[in-house]
PDB file of N, CA and C in Angstrom:
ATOM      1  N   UNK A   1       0.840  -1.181   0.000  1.00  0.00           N
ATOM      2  CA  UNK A   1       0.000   0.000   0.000  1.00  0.00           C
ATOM      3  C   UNK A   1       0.887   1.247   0.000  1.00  0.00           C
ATOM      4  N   UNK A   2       0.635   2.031  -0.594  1.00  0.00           N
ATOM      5  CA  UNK A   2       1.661   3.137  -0.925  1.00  0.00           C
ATOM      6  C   UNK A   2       1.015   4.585   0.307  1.00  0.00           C
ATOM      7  N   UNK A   3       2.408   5.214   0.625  1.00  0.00           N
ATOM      8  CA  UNK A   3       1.581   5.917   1.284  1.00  0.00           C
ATOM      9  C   UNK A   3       0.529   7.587   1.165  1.00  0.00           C
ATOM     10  N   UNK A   4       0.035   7.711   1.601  1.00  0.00           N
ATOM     11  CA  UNK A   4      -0.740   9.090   0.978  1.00  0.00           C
ATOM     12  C   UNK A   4       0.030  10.083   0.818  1.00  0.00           C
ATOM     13  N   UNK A   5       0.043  11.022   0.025  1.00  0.00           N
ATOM     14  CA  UNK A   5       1.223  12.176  -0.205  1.00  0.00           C
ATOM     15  C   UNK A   5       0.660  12.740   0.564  1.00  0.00           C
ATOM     16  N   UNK A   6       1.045  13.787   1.752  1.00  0.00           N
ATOM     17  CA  UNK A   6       0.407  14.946   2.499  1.00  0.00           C
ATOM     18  C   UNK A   6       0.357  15.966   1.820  1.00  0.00           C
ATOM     19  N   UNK A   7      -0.485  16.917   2.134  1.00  0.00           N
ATOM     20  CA  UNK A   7      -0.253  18.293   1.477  1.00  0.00           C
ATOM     21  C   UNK A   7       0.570  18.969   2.082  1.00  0.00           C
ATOM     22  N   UNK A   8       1.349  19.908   0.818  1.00  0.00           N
ATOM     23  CA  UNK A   8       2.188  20.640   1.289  1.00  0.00           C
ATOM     24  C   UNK A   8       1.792  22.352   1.699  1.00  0.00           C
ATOM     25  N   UNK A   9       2.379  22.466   2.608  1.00  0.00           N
ATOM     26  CA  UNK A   9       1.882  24.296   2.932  1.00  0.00           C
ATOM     27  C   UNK A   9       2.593  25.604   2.632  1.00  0.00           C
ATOM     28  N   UNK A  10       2.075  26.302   1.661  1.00  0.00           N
ATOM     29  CA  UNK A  10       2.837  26.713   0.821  1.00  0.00           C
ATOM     30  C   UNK A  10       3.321  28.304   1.609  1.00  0.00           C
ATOM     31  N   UNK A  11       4.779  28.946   1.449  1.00  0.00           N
ATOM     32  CA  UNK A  11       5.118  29.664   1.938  1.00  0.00           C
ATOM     33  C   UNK A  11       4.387  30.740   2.608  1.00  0.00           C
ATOM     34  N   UNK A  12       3.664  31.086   1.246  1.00  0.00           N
ATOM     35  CA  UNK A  12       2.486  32.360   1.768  1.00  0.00           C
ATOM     36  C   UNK A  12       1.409  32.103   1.972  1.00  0.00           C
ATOM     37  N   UNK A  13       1.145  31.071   2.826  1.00  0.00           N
ATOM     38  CA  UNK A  13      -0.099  30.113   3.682  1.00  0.00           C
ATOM     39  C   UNK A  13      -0.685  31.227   4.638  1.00  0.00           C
ATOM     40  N   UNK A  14      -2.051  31.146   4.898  1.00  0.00           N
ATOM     41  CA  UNK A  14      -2.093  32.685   6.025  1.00  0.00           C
ATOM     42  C   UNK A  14      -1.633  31.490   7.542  1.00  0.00           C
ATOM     43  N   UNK A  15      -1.336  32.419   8.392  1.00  0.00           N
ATOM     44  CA  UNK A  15      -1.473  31.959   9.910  1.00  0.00           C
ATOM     45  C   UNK A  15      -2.041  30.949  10.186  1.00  0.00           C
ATOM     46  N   UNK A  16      -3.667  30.661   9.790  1.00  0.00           N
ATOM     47  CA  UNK A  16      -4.783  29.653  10.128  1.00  0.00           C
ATOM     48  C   UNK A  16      -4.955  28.818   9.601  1.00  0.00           C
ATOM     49  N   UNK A  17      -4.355  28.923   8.290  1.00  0.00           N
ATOM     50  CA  UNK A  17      -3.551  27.917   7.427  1.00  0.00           C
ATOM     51  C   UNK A  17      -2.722  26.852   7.786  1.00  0.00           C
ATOM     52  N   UNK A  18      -2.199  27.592   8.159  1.00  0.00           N
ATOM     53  CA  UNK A  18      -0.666  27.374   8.502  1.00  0.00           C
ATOM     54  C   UNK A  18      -0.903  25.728  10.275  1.00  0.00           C
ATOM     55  N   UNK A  19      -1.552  26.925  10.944  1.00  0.00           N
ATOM     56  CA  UNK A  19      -1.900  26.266  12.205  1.00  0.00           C
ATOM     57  C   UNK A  19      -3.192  24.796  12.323  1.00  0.00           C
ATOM     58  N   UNK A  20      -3.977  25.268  11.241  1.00  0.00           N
ATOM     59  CA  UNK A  20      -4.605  23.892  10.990  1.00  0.00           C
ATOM     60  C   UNK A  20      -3.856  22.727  10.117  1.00  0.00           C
ATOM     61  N   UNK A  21      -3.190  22.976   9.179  1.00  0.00           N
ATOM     62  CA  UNK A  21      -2.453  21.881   9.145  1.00  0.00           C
ATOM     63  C   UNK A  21      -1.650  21.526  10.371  1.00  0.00           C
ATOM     64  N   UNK A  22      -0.812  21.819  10.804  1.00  0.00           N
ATOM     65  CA  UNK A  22       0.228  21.704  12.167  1.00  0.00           C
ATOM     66  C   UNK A  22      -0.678  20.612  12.924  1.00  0.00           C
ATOM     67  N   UNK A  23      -2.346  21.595  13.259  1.00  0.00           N
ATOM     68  CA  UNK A  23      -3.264  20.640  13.565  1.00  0.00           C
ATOM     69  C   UNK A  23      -3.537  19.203  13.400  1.00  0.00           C
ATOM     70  N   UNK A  24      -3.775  19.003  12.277  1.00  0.00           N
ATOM     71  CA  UNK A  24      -3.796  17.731  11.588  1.00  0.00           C
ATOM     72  C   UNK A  24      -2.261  16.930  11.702  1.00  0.00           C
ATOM     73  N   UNK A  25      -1.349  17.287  11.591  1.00  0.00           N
ATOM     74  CA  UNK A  25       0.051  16.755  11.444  1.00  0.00           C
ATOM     75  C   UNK A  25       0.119  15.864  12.939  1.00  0.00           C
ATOM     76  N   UNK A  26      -0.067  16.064  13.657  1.00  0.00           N
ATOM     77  CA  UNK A  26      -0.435  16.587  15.100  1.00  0.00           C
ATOM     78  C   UNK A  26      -1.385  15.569  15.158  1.00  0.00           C
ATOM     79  N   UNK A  27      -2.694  15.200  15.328  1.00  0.00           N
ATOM     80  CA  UNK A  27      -3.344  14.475  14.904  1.00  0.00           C
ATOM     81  C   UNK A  27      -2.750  12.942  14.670  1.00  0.00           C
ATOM     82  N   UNK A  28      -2.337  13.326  13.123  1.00  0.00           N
ATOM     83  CA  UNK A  28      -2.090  11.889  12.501  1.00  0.00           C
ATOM     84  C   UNK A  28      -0.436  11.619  13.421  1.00  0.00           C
ATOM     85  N   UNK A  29       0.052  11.982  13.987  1.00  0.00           N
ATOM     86  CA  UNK A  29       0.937  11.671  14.999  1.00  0.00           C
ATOM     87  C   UNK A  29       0.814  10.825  16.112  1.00  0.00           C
ATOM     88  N   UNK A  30      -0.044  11.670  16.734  1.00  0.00           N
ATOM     89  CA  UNK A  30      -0.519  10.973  17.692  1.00  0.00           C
ATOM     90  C   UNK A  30      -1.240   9.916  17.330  1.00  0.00           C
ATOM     91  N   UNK A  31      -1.838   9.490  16.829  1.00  0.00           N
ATOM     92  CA  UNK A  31      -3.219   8.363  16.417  1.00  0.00           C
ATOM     93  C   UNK A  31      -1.991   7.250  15.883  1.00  0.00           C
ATOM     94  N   UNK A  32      -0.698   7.397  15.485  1.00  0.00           N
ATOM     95  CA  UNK A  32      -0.155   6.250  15.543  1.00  0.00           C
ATOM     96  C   UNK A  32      -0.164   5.405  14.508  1.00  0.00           C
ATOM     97  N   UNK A  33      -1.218   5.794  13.770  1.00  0.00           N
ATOM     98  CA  UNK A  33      -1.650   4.319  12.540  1.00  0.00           C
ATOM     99  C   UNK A  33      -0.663   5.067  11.653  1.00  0.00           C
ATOM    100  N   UNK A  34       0.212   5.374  11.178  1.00  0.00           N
ATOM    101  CA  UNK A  34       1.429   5.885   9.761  1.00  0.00           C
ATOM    102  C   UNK A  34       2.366   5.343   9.965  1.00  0.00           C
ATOM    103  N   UNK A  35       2.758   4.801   8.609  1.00  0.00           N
ATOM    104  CA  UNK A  35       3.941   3.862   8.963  1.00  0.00           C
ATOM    105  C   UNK A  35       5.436   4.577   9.149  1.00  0.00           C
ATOM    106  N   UNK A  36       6.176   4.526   9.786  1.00  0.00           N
ATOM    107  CA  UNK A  36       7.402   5.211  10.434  1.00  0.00           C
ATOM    108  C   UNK A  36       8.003   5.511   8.895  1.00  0.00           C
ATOM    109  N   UNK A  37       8.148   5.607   7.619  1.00  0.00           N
ATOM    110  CA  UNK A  37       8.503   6.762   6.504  1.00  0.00           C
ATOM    111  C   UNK A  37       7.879   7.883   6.932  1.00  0.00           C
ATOM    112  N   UNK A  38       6.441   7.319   6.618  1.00  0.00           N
ATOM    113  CA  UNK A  38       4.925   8.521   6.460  1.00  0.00           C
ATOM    114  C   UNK A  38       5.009   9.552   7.894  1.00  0.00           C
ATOM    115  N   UNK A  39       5.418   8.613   9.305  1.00  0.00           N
ATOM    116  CA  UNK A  39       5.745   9.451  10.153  1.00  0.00           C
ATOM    117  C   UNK A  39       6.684  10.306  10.257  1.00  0.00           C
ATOM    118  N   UNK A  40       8.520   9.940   9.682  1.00  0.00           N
ATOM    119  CA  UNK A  40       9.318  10.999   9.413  1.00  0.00           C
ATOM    120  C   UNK A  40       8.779  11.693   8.402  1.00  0.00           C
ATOM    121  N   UNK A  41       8.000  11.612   7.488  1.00  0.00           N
ATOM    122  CA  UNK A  41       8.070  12.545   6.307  1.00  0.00           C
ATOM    123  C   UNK A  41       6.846  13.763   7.069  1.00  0.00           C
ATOM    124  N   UNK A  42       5.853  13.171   7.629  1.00  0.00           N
ATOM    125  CA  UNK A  42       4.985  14.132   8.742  1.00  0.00           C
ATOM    126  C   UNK A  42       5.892  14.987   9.698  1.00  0.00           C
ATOM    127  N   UNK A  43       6.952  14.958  10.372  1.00  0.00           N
ATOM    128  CA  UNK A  43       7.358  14.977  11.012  1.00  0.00           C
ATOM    129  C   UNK A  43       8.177  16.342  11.062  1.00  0.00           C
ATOM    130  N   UNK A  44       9.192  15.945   9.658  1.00  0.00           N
ATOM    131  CA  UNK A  44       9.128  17.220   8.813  1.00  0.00           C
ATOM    132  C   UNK A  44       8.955  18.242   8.831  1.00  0.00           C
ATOM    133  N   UNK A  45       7.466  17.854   8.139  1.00  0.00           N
ATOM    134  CA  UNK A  45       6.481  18.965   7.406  1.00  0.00           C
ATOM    135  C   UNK A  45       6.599  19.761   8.874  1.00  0.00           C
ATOM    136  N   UNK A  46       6.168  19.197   9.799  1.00  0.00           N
ATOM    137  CA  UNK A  46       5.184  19.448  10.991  1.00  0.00           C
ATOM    138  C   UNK A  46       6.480  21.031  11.685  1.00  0.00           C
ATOM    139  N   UNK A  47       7.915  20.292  11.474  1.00  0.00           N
ATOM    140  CA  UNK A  47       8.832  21.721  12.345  1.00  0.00           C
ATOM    141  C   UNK A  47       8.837  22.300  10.821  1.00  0.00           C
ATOM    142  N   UNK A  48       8.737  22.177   9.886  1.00  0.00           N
ATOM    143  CA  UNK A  48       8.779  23.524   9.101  1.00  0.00           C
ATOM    144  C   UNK A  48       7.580  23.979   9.082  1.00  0.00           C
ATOM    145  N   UNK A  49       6.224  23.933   9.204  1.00  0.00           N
ATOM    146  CA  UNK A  49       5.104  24.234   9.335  1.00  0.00           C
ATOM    147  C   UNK A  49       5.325  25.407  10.877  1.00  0.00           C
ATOM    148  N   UNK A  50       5.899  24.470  11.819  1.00  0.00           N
ATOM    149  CA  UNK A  50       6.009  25.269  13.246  1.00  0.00           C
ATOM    150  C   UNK A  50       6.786  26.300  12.854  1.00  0.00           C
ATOM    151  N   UNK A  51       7.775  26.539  12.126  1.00  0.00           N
ATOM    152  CA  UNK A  51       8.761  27.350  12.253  1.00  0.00           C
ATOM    153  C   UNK A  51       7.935  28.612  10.804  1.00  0.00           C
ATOM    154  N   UNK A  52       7.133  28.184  10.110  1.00  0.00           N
ATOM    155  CA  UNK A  52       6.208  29.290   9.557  1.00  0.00           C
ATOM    156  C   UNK A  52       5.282  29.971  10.414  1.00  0.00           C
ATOM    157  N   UNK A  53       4.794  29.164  10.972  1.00  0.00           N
ATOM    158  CA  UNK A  53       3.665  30.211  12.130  1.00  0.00           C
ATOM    159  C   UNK A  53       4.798  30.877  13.376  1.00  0.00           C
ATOM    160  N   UNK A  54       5.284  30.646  13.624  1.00  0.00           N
ATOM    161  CA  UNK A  54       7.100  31.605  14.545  1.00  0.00           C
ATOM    162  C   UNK A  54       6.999  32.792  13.717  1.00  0.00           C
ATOM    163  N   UNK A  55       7.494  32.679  12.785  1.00  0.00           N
ATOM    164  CA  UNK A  55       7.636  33.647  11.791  1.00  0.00           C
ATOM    165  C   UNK A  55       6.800  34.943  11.570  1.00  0.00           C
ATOM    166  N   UNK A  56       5.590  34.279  11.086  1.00  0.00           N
ATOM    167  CA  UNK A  56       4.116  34.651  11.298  1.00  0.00           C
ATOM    168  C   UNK A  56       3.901  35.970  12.624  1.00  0.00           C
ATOM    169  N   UNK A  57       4.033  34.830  13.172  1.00  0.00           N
ATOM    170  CA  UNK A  57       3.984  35.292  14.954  1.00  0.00           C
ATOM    171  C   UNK A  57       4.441  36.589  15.366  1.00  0.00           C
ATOM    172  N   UNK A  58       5.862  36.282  14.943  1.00  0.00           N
ATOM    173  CA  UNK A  58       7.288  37.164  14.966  1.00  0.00           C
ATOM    174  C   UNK A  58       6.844  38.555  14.158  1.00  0.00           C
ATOM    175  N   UNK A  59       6.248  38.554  12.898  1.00  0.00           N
ATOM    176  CA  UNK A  59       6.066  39.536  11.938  1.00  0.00           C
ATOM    177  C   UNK A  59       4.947  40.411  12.592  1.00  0.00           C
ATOM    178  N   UNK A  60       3.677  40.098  13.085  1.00  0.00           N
ATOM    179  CA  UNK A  60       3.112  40.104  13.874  1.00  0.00           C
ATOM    180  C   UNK A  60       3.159  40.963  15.163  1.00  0.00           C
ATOM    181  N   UNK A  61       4.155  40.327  15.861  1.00  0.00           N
ATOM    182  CA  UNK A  61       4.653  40.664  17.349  1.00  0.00           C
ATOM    183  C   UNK A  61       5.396  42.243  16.493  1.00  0.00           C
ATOM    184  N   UNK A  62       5.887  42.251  15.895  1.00  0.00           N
ATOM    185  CA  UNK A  62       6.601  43.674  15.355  1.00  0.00           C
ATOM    186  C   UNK A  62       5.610  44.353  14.962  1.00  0.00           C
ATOM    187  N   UNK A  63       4.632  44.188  14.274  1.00  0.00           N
ATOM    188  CA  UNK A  63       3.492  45.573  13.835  1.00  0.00           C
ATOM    189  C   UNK A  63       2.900  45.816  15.279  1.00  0.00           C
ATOM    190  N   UNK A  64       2.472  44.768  16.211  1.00  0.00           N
ATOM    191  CA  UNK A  64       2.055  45.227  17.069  1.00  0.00           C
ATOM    192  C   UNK A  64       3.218  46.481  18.014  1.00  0.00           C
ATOM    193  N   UNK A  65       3.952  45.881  18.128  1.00  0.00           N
ATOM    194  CA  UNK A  65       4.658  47.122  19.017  1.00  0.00           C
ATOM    195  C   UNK A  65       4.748  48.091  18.379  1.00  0.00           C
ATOM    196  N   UNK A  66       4.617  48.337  17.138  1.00  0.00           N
ATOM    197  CA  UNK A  66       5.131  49.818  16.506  1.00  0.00           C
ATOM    198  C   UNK A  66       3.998  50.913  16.964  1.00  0.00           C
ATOM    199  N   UNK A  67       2.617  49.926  17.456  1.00  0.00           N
ATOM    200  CA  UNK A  67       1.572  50.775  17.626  1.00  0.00           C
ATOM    201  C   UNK A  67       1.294  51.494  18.840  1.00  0.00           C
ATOM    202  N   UNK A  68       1.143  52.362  18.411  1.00  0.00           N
ATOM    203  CA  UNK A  68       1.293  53.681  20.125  1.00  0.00           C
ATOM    204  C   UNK A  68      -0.006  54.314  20.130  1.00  0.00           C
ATOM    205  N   UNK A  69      -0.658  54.751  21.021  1.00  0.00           N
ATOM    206  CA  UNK A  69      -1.501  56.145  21.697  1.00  0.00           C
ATOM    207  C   UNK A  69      -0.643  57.258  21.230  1.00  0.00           C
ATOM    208  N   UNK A  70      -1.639  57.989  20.159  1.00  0.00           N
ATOM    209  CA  UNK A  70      -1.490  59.627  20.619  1.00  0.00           C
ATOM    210  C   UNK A  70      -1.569  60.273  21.385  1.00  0.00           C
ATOM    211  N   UNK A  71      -1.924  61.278  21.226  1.00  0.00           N
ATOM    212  CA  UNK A  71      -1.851  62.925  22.138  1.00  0.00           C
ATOM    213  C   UNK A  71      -3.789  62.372  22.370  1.00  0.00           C
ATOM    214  N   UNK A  72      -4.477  61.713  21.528  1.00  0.00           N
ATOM    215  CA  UNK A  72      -5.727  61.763  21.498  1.00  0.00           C
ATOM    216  C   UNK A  72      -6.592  60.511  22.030  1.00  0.00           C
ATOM    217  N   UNK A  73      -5.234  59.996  22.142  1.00  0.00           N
ATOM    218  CA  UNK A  73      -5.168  58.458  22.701  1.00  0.00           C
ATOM    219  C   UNK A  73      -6.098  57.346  21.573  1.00  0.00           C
ATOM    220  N   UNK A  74      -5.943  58.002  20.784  1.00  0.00           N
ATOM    221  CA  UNK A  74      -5.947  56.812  19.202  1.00  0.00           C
ATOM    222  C   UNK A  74      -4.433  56.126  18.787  1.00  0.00           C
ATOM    223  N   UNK A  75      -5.091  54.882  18.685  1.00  0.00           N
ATOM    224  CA  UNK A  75      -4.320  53.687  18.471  1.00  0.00           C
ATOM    225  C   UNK A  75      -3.333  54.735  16.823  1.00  0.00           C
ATOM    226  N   UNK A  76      -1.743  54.554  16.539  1.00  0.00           N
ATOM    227  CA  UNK A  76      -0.967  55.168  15.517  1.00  0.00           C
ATOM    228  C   UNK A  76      -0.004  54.009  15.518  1.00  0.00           C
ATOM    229  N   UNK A  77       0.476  54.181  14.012  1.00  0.00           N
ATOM    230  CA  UNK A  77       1.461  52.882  13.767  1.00  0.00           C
ATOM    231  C   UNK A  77       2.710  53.845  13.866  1.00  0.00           C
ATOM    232  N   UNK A  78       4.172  53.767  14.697  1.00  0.00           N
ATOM    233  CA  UNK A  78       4.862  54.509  14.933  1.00  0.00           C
ATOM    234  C   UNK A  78       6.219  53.682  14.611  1.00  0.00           C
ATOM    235  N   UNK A  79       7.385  54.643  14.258  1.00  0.00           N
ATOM    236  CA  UNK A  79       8.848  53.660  14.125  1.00  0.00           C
ATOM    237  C   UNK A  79       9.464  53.760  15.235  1.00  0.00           C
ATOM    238  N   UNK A  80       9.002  54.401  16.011  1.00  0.00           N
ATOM    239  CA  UNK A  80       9.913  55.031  17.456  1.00  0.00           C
ATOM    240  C   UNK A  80       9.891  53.290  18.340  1.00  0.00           C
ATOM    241  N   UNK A  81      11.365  52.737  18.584  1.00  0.00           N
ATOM    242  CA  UNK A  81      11.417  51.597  19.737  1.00  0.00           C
ATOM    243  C   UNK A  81      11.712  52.134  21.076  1.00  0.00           C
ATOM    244  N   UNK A  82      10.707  52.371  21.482  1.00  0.00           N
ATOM    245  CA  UNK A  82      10.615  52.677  23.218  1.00  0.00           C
ATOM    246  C   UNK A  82      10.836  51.525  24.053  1.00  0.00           C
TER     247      UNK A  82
END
């Protein structure tokens, strides 16, 4: 029996994308039934998948801090690192 190709997740996957596969990877991990190829080749996917949503995260975590209160106390996207 040959094994199922997984899908692959493609660079510019959004976030939720990204995290529902991980999901599933995750999943078919745990549940055990893949035969130890299908599990390294899951396995894989699964830290480069993790290391896209980091990224994600990371890109993320930077727009948020740039954002400051004015003088009017409205939310402003700012370059200043305080």
């Amino acid at each position: 029996m040959a094994a199922k190709k997984s899908p692959e997740i493609k660079p510019d996957a959004t976030f939720e994308d990204a995290l529902r596969r991980l999901e599933e990877i995750v999943g078919l991990l745990e549940g055990g039934n893949v035969p130890l190829e299908q599990a390294m080749s899951l396995y894989e996917e699964g830290i480069a998948v993790s290391r896209l949503c980091a990224r994600k995260l990371a890109k993320a975590e930077l727009v948020l801090k740039k954002l400051a209160k004015d003088a009017e106390g409205n939310l402003a996207i700012t370059d200043n690192e305080e």
